[in-house]
C-alpha atoms as a PDB file:
ATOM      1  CA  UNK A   1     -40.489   3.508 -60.435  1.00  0.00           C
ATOM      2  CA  UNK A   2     -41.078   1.189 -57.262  1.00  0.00           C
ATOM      3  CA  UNK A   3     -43.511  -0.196 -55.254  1.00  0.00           C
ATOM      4  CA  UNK A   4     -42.318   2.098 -52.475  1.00  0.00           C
ATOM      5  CA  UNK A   5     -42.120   5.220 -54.275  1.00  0.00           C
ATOM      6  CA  UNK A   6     -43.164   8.460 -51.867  1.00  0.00           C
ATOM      7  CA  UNK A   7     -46.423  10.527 -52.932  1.00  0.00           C
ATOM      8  CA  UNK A   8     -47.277  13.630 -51.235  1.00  0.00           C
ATOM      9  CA  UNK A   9     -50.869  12.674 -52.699  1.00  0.00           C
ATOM     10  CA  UNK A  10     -53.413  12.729 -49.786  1.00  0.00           C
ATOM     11  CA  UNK A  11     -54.449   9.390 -48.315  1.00  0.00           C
ATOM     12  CA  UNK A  12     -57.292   8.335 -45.826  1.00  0.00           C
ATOM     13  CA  UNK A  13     -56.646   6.744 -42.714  1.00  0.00           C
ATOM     14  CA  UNK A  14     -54.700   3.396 -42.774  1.00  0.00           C
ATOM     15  CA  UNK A  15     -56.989   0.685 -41.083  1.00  0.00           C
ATOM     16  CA  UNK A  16     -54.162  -1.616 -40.731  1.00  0.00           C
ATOM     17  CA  UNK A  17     -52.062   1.182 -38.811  1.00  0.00           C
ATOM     18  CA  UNK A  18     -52.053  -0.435 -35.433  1.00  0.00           C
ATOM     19  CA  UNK A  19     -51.237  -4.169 -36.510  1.00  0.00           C
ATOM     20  CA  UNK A  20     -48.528  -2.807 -38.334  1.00  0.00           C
ATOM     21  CA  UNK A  21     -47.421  -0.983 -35.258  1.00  0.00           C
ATOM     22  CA  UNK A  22     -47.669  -4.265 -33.142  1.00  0.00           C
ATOM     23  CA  UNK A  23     -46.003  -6.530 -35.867  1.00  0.00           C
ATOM     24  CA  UNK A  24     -42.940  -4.369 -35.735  1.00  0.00           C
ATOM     25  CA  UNK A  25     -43.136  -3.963 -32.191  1.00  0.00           C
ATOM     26  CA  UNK A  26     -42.755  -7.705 -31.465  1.00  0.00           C
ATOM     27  CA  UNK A  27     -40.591  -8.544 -35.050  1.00  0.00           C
ATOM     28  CA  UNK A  28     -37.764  -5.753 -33.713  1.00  0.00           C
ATOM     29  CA  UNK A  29     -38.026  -7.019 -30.274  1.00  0.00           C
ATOM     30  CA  UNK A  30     -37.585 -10.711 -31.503  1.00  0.00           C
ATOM     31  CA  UNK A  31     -34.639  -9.438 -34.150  1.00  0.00           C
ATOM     32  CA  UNK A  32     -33.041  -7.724 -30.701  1.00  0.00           C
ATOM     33  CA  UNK A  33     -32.825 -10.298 -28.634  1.00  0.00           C
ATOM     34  CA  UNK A  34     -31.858 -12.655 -30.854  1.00  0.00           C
ATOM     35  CA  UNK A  35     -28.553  -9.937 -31.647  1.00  0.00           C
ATOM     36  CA  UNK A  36     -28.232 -10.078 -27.821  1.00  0.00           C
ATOM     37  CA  UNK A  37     -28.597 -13.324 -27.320  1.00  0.00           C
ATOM     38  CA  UNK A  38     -27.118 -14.855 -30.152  1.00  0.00           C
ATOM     39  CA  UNK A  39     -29.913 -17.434 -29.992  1.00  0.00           C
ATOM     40  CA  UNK A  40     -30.758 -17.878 -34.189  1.00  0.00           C
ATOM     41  CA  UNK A  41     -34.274 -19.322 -33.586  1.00  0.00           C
ATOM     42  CA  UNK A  42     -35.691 -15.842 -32.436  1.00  0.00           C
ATOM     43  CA  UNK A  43     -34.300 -14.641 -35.973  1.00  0.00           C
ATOM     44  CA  UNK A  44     -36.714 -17.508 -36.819  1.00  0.00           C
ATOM     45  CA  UNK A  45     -39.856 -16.025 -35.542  1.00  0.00           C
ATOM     46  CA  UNK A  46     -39.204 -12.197 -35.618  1.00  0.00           C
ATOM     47  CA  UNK A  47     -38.129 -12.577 -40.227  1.00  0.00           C
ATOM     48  CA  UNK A  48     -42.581 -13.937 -40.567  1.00  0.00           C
ATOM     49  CA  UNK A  49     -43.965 -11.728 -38.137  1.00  0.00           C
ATOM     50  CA  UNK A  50     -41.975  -8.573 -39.807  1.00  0.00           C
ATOM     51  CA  UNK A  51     -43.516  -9.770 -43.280  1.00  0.00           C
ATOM     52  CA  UNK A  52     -46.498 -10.208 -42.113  1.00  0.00           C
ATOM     53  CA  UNK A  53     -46.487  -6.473 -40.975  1.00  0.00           C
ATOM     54  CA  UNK A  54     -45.251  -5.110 -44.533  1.00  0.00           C
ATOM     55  CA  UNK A  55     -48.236  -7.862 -46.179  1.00  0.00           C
ATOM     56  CA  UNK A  56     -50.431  -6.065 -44.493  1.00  0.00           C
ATOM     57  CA  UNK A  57     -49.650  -3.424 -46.615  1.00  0.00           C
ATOM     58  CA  UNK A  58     -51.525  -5.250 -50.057  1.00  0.00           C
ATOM     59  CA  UNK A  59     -54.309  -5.965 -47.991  1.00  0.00           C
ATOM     60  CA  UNK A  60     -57.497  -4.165 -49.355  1.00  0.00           C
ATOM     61  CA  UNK A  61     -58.187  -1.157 -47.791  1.00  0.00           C
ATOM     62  CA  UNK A  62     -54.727  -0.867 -47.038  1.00  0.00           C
ATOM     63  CA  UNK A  63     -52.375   2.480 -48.413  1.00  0.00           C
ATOM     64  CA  UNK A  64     -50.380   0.492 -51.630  1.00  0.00           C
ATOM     65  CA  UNK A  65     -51.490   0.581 -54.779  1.00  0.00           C
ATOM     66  CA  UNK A  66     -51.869  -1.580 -58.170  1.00  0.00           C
ATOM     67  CA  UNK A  67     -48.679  -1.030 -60.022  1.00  0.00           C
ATOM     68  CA  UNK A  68     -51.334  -0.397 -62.934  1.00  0.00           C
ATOM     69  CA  UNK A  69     -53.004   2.215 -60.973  1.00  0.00           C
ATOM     70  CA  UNK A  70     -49.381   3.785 -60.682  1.00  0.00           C
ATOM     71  CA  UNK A  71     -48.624   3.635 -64.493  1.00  0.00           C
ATOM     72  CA  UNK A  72     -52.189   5.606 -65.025  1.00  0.00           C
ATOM     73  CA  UNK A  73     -50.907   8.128 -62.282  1.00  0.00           C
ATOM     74  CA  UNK A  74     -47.579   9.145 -64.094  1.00  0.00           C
ATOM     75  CA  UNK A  75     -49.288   9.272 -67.384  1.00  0.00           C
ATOM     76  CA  UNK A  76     -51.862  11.844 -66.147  1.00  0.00           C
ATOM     77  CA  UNK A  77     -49.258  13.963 -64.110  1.00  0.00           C
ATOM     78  CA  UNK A  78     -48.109  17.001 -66.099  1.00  0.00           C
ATOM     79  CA  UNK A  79     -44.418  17.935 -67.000  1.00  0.00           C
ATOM     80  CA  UNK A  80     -42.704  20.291 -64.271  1.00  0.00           C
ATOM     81  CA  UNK A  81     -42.403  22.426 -67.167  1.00  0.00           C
ATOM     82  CA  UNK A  82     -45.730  22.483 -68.468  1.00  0.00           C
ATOM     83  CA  UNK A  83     -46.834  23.199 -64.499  1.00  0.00           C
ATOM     84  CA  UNK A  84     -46.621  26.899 -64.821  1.00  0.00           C
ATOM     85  CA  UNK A  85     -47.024  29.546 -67.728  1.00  0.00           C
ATOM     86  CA  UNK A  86     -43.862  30.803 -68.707  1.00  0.00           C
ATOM     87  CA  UNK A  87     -42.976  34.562 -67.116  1.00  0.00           C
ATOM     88  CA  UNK A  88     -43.287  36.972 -69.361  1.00  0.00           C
ATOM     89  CA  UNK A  89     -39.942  39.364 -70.993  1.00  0.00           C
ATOM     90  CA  UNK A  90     -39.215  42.303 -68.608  1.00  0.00           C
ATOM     91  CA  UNK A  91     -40.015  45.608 -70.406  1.00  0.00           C
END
């Protein structure tokens, strides 16, 4: 699938959690006043520092992982039907 495909797989901590938190802070805030404003330079500033926040994302350490890491992920994960025996005839 994508790069931004949902797991409910178990992840540690993200280290990069509060940057990211901060980078969208100020990129929204930017992005907002430039709406309000009309002013096109603050769409200027707040486009790198919201890309920086989603880079931060390949950073190692971070949560994403290797599309090849992926690929060995779905090849390992069973069927749905092949999940659970199949219930046996009622008598």
């Amino acid at each position: 699938m994508g790069l931004f495909r949902p797991s409910r797989e178990r992840r540690g901590p993200d280290p990069y959690y509060h940057w990211k938190a901060i980078l969208f802070s100020i990129g929204a805030a930017f992005g907002l006043g430039a709406m309000i404003t009309g002013r096109d330079w603050l769409i200027l500033i707040a486009v790198p520092v919201l890309t920086v926040g989603v880079a931060l994302r390949w950073l190692p350490g971070g949560t994403a992982r290797r599309p090849e890491e992926a690929e060995e992920e779905e090849e390992e994960e069973p069927d749905a039907d092949d999940a659970h025996p199949p219930e046996p005839p009622p008598p």
